[in-house]
N, C-alpha and C. Protein backbone atom coordinates (compact mmCIF):
# COMPACT_ATOMS: atom_id res chain seq x y z
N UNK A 1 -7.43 -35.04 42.01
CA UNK A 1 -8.41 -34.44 42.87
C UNK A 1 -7.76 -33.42 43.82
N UNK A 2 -6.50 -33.92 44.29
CA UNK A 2 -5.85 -33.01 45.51
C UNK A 2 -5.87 -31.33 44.39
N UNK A 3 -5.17 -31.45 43.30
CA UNK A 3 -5.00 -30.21 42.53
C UNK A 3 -6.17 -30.16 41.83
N UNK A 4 -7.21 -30.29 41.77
CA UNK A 4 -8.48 -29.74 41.66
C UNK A 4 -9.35 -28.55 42.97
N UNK A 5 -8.73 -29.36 43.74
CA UNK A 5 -9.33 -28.72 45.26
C UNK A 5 -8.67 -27.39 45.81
N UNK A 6 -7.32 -27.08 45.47
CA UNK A 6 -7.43 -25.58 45.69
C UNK A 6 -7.82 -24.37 44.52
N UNK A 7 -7.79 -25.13 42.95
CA UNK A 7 -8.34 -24.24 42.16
C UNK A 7 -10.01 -24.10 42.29
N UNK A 8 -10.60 -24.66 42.73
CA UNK A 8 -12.18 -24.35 43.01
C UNK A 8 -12.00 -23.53 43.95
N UNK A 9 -11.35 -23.82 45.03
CA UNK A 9 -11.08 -23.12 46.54
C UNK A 9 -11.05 -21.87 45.99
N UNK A 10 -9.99 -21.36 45.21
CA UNK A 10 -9.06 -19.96 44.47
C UNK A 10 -10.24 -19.31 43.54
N UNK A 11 -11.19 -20.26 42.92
CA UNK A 11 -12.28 -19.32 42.38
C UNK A 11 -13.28 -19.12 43.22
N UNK A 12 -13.51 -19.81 44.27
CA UNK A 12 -14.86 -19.29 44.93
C UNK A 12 -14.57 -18.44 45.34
N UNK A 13 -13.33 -17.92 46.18
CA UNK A 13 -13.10 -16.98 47.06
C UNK A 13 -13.29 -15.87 46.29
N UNK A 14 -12.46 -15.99 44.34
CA UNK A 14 -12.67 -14.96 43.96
C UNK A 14 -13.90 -14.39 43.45
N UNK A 15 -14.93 -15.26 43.56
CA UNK A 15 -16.35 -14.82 43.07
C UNK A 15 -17.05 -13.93 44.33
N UNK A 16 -16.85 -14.84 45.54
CA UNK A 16 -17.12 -13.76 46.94
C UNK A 16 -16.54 -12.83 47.16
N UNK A 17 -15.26 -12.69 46.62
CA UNK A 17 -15.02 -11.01 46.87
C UNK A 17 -14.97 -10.28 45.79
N UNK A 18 -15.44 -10.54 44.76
CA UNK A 18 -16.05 -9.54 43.41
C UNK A 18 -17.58 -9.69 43.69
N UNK A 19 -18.19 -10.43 44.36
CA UNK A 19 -19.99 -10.13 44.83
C UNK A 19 -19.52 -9.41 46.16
N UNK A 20 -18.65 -9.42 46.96
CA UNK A 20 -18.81 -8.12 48.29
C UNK A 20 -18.61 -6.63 47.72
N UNK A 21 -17.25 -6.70 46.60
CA UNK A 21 -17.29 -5.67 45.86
C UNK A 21 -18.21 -4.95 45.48
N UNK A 22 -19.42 -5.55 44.69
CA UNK A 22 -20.40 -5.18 44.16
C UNK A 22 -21.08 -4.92 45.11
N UNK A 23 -21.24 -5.49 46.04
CA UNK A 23 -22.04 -5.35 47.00
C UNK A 23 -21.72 -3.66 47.91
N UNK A 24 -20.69 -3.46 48.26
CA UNK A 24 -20.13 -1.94 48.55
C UNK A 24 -20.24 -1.48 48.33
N UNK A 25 -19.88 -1.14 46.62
CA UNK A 25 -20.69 0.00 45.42
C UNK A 25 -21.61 0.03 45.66
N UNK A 26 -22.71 -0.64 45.92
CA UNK A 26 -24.19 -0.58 45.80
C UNK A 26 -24.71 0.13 46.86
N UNK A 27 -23.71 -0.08 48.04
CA UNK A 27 -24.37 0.64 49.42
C UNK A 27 -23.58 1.84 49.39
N UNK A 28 -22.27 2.00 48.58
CA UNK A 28 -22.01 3.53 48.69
C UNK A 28 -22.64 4.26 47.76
N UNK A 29 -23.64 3.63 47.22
CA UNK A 29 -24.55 4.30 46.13
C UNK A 29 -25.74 4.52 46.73
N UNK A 30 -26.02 3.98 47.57
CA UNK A 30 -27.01 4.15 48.45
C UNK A 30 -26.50 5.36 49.39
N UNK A 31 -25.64 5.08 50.25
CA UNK A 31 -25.57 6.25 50.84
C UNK A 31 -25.46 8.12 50.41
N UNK A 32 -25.11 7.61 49.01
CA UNK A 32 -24.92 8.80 48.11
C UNK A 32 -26.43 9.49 48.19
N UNK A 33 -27.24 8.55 47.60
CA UNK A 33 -28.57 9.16 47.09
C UNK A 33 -29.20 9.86 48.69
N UNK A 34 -28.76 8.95 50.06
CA UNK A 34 -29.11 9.25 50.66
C UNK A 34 -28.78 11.25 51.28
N UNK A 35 -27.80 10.99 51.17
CA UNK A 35 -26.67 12.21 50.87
C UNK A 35 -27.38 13.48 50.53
N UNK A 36 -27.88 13.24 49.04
CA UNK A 36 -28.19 13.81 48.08
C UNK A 36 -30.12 14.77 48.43
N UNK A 37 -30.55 13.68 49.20
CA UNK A 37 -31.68 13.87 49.47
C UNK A 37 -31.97 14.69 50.89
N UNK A 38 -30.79 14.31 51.63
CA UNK A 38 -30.86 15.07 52.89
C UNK A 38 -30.23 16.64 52.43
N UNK A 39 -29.27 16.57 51.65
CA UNK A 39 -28.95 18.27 51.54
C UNK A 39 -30.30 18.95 50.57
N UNK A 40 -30.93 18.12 50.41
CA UNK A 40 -31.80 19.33 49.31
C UNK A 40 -33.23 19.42 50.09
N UNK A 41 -33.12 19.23 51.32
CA UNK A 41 -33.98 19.89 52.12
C UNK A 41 -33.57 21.10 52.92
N UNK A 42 -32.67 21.21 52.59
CA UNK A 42 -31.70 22.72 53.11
C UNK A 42 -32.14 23.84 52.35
N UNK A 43 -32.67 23.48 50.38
CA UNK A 43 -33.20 24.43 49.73
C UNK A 43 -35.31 24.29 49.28
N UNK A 44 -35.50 23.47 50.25
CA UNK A 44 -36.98 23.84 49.54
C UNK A 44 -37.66 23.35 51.71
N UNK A 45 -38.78 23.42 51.47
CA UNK A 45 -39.65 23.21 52.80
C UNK A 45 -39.83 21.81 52.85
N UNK A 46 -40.16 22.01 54.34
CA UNK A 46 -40.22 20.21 54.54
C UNK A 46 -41.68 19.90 54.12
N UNK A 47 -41.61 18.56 54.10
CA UNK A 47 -43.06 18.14 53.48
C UNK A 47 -43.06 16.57 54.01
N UNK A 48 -44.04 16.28 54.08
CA UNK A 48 -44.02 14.85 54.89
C UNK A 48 -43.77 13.57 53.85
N UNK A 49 -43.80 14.09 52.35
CA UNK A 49 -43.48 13.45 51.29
C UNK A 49 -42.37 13.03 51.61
N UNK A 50 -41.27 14.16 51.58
CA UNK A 50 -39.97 14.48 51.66
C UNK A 50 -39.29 13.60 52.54
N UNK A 51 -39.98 13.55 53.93
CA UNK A 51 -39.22 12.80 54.94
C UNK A 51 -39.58 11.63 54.83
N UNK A 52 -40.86 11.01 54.20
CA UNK A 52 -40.76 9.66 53.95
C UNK A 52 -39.97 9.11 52.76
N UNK A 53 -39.97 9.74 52.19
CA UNK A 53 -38.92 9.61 51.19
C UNK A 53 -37.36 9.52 51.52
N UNK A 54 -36.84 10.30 52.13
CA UNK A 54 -36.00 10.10 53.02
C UNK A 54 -35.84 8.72 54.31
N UNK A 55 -36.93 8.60 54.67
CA UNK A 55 -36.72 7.51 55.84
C UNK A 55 -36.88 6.12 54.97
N UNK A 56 -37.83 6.25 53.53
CA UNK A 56 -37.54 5.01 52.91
C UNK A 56 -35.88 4.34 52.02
N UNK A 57 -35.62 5.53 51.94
CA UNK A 57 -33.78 5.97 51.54
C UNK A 57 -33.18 5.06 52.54
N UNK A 58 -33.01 5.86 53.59
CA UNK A 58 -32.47 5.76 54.74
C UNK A 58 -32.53 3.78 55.12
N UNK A 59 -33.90 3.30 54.97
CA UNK A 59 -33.99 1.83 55.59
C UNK A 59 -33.25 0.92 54.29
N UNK A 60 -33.12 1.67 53.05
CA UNK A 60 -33.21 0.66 51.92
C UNK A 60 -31.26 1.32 51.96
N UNK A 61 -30.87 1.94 52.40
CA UNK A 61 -29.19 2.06 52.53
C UNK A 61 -28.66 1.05 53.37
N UNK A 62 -29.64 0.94 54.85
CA UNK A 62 -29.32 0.14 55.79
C UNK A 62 -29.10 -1.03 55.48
N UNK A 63 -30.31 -1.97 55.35
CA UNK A 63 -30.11 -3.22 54.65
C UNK A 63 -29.28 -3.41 53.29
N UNK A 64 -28.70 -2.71 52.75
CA UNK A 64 -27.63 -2.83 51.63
C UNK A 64 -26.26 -2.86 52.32
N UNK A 65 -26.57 -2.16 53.53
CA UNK A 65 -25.01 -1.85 54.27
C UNK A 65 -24.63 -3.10 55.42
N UNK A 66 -25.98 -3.13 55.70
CA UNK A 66 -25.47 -4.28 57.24
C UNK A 66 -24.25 -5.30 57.29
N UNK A 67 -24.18 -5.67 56.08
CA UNK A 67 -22.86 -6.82 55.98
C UNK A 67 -21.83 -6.20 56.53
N UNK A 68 -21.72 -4.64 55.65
CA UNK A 68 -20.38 -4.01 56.08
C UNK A 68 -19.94 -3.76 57.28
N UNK A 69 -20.98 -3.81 58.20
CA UNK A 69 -21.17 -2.31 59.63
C UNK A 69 -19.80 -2.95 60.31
N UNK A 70 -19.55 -4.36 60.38
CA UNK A 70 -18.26 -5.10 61.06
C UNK A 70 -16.46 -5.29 60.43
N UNK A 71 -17.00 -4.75 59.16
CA UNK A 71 -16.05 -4.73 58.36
C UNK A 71 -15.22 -3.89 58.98
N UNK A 72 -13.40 -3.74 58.67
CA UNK A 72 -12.48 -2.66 59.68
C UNK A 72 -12.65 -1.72 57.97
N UNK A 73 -11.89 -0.34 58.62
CA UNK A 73 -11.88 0.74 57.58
C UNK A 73 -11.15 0.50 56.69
N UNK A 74 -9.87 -0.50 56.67
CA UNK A 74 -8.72 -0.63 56.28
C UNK A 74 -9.44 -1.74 54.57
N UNK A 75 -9.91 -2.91 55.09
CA UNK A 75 -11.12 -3.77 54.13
C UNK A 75 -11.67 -2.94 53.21
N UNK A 76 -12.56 -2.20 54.25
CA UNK A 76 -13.57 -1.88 53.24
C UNK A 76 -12.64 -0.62 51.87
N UNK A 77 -11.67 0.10 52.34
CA UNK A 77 -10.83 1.01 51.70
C UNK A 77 -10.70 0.05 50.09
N UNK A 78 -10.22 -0.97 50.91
CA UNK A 78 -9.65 -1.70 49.52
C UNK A 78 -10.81 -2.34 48.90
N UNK A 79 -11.80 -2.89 49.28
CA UNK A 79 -12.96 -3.09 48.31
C UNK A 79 -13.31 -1.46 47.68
N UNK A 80 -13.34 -0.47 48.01
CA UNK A 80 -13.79 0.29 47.36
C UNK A 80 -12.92 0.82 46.03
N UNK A 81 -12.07 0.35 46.29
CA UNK A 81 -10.93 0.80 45.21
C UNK A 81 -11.25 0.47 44.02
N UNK A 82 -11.67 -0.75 43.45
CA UNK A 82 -12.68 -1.44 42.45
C UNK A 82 -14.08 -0.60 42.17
N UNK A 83 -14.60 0.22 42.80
CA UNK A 83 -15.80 0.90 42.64
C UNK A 83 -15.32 1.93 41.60
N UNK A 84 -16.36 1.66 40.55
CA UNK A 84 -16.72 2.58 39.92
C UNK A 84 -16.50 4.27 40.55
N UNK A 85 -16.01 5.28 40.36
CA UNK A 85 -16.14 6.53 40.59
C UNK A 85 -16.59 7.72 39.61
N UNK A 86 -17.38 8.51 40.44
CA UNK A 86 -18.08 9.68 39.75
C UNK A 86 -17.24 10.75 38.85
């Protein structure tokens, strides 16, 4: 039992930090689109579509991100390293 108890220990941890992983990607994918949507009102007129569309962006980045907001820069660097890139 004693050597049962740190190999469960050694996989949970590693399942929580391959789900925070995922979890990062997802909000730097969020912030992307968010990104994406704010510069392309630079080339067409505003429209009230537009900015709700944007402010629904904007709330659905937030709540993907909140875990992170406490995270240091140094953390989150290295979870992102595992992210998928464009």
């Amino acid at each position: 039992m004693k050597t049962l108890f740190p190999i469960i220990l050694g996989a949970l941890t590693l399942l929580l930090a391959c789900g925070n992983n995922q979890s990062l990607c997802t909000c730097i994918e969020a912030g992307d689109a968010v990104n994406q949507l704010s510069e392309s009102f630079f080339h067409r007129e505003y429209s009230v579509l537009g900015k709700d569309s944007l402010d629904a962006l904007i709330a659905h980045r937030d709540a993907l991100c909140e875990e992170f907001q406490l995270m240091s820069g140094e953390e989150m660097l290295k979870l992102k390293e595992n992210c998928p890139s464009d």
